[in-house]
Structure formats: C-alpha cells, structure tokens
N, C-alpha and C. Protein backbone atom coordinates (compact mmCIF):
# COMPACT_ATOMS: atom_id res chain seq x y z
N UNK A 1 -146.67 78.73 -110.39
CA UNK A 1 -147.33 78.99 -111.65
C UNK A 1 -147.14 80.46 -112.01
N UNK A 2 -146.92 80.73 -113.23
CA UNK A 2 -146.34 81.56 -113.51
C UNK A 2 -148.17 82.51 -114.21
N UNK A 3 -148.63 83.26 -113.96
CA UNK A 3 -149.84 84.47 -114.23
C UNK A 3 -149.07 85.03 -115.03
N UNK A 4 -150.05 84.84 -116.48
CA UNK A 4 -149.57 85.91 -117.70
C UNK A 4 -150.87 86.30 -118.28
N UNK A 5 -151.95 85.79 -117.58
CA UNK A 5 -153.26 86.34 -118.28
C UNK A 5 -154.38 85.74 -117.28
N UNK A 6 -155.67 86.33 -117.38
CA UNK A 6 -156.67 86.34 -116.67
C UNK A 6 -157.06 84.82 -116.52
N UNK A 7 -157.26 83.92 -117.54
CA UNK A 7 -156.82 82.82 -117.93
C UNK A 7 -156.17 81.55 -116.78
N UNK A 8 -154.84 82.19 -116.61
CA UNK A 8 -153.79 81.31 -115.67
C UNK A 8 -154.55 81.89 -113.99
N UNK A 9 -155.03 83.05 -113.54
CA UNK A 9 -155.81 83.41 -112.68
C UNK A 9 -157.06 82.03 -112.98
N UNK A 10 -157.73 82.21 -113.38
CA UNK A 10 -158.81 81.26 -113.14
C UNK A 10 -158.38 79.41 -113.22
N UNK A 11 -157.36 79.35 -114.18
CA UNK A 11 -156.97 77.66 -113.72
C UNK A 11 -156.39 77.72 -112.49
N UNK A 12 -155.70 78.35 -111.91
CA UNK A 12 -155.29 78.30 -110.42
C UNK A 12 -156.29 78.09 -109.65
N UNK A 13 -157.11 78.68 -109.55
CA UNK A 13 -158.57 79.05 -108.66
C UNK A 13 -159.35 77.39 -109.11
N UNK A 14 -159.54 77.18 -110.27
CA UNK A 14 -160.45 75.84 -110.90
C UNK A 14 -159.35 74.75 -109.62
N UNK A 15 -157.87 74.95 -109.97
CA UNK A 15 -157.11 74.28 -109.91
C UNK A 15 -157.33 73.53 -108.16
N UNK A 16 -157.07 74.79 -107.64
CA UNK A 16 -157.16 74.84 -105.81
C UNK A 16 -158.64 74.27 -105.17
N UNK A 17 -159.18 74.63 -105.52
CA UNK A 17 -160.83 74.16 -105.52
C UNK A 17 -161.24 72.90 -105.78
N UNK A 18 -160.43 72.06 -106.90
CA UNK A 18 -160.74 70.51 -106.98
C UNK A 18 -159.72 69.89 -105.92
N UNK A 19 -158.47 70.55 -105.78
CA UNK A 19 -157.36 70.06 -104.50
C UNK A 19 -158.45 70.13 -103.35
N UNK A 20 -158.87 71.03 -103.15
CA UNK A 20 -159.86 71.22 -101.56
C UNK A 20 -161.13 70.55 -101.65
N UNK A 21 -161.36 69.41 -102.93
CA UNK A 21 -162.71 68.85 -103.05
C UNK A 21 -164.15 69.78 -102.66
N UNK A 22 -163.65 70.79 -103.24
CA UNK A 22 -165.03 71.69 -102.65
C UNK A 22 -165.66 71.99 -104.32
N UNK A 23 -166.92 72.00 -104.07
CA UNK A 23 -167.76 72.63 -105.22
C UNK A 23 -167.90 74.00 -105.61
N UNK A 24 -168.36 74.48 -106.99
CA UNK A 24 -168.12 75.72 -106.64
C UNK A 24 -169.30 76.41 -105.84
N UNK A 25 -170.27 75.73 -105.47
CA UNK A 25 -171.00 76.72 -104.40
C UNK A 25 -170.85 76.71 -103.30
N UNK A 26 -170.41 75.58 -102.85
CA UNK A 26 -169.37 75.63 -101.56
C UNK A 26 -168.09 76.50 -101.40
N UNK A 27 -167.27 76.83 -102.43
CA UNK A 27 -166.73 77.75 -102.81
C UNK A 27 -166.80 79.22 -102.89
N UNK A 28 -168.06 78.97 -103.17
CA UNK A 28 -168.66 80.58 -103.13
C UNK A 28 -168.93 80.97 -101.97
N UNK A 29 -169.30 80.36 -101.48
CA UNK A 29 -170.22 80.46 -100.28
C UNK A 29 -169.18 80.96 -99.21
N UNK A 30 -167.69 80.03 -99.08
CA UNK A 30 -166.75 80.22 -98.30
C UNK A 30 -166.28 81.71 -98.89
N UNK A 31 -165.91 81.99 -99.69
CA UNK A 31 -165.96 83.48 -100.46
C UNK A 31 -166.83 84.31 -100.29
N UNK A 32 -167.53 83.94 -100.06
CA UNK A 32 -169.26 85.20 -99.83
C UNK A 32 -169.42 86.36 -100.66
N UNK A 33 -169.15 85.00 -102.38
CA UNK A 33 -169.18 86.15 -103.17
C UNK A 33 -170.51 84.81 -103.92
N UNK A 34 -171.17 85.09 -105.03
CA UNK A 34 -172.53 84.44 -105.74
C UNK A 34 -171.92 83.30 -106.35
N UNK A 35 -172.78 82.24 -106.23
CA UNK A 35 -172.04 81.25 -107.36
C UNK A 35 -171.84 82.12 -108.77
N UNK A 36 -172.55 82.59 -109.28
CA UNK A 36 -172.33 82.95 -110.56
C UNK A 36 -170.99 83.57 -111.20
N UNK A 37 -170.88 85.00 -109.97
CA UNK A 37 -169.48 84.85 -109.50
C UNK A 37 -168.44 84.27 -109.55
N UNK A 38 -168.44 83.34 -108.87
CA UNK A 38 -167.06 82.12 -108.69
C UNK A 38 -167.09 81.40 -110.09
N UNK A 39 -168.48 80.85 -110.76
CA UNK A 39 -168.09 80.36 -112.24
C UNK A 39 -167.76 81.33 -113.31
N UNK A 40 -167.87 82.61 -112.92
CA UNK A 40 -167.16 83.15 -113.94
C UNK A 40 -165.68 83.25 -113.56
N UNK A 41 -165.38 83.48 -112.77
CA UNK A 41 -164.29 83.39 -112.25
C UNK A 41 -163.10 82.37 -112.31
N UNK A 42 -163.61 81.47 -112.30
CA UNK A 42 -163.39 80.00 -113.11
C UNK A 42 -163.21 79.85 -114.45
N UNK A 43 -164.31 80.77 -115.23
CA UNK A 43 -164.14 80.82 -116.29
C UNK A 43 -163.57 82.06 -116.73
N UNK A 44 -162.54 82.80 -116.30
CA UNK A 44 -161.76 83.54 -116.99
C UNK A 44 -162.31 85.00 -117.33
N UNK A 45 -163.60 85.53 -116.81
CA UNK A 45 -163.98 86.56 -116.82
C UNK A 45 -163.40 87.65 -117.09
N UNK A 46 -162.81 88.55 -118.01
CA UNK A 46 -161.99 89.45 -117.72
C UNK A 46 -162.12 90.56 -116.89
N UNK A 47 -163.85 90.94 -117.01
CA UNK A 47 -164.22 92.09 -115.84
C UNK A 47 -164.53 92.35 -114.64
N UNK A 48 -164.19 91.03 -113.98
CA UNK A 48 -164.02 91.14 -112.60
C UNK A 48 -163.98 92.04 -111.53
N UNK A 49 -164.75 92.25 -110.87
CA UNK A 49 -163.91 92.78 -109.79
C UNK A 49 -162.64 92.64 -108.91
N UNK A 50 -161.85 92.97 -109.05
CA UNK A 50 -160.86 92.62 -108.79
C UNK A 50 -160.37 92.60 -107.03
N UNK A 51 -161.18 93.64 -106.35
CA UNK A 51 -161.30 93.01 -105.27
C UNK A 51 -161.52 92.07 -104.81
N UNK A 52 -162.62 91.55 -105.58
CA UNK A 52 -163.65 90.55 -105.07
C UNK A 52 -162.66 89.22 -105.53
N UNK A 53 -161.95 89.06 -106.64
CA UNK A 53 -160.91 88.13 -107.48
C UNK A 53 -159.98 87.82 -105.96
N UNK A 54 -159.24 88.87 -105.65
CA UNK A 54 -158.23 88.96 -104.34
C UNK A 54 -158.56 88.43 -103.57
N UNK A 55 -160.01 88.12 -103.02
CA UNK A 55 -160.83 88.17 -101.89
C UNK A 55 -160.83 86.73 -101.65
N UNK A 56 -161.39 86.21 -103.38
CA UNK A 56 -161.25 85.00 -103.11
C UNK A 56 -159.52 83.87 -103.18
N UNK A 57 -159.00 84.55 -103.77
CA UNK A 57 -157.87 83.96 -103.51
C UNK A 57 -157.23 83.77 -102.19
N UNK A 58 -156.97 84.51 -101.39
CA UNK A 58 -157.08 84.81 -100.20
C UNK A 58 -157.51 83.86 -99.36
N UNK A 59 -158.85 83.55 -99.44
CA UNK A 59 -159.77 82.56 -99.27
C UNK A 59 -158.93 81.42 -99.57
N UNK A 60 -159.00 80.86 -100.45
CA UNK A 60 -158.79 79.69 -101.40
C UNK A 60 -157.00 79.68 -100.61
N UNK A 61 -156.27 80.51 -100.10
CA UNK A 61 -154.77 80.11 -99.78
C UNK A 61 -154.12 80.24 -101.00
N UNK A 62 -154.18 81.52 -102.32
CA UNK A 62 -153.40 80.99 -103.21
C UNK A 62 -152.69 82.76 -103.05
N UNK A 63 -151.66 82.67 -102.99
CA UNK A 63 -150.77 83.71 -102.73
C UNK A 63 -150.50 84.14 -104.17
N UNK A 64 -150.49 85.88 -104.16
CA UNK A 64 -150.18 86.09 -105.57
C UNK A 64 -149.04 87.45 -105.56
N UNK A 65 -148.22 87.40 -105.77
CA UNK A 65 -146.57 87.98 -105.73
C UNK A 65 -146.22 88.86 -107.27
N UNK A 66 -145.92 90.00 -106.84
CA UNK A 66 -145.28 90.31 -108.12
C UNK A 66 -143.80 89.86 -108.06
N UNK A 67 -143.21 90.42 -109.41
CA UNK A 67 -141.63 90.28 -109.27
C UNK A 67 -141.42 91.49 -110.77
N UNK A 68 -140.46 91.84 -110.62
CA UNK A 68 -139.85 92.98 -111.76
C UNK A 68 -139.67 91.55 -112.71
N UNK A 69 -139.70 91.95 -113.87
CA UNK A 69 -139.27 90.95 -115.48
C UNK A 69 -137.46 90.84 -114.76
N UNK A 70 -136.73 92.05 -115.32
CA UNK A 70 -135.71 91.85 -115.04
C UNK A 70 -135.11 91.02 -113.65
N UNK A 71 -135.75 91.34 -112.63
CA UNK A 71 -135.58 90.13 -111.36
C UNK A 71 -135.45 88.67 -111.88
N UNK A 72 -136.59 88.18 -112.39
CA UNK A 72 -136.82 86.79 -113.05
C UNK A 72 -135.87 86.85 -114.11
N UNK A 73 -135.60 87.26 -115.09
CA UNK A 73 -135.01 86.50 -116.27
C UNK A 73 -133.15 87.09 -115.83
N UNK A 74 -132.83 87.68 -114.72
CA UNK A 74 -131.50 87.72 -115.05
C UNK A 74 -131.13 88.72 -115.81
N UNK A 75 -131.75 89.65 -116.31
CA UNK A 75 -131.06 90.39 -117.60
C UNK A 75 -130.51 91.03 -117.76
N UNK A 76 -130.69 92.05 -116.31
CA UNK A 76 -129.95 93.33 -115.95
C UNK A 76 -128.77 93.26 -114.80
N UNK A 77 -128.68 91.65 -114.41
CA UNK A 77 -127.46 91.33 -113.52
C UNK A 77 -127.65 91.76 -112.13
N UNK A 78 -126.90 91.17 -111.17
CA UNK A 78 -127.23 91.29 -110.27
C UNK A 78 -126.57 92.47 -108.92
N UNK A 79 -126.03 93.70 -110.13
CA UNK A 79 -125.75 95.13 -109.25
C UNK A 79 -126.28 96.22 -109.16
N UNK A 80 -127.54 95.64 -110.16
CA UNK A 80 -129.00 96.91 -110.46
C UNK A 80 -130.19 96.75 -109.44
C-alpha cells in the first residue's frame, strides 16, 4: 500500500486490526496507548503523536519504508 496521506496511515492500521480480529481496545491495550487514542488513529487524526503512531504500527507488524519518488517511478534511470 502505497502512504500518501495520514488517511492511507489509518486504513492500514483499521485494515490490520480487523485481519488480527482484535477490537480496538484490545488494540490499544496491546499498544499501551488509550482507546481514544487508537480511534483516533483509526480515524485519521492528523496530530498525532507520531511516536506513539510508530509505536503502534510496530505493534500491529505493519512495516513502514521510505523510497526516493525518483527510485519508484523510474525517472531519473538507473545510473543516478
């Protein structure tokens, strides 16, 4: 899945969480961050802590990778 906004962060997280049949306070809880927390989080919060965002991903097994634009689309060829 491709992260282009805070948005695609939280359907991943909604996403992984119904795969693991866990609730979100079970969720939280495994996070040991507040339910309130995790449903905003879910819901796309933009002001996050962003530690705490990492923390739970982490948790949850969802790996998050950068890559340069030019890497992905090819643009600058492959002797740069």
């Amino acid at each position: 899945m491709k992260i282009t906004s805070v948005k695609s962060i939280s359907e991943a997280v909604k996403s992984r969480r119904k795969q693991l049949g866990l609730t979100q306070g079970e969720t939280a809880a495994m996070c040991n961050v507040g339910v309130r927390f995790f449903s905003e989080l879910e819901n796309g919060k933009e002001t996050l802590q962003m530690n705490k965002v990492l923390h739970c991903l982490e948790m949850l097994g969802i790996n998050l990778y950068t890559l340069n634009r030019e890497d992905d689309s090819g643009e600058f060829g492959a002797d740069r």
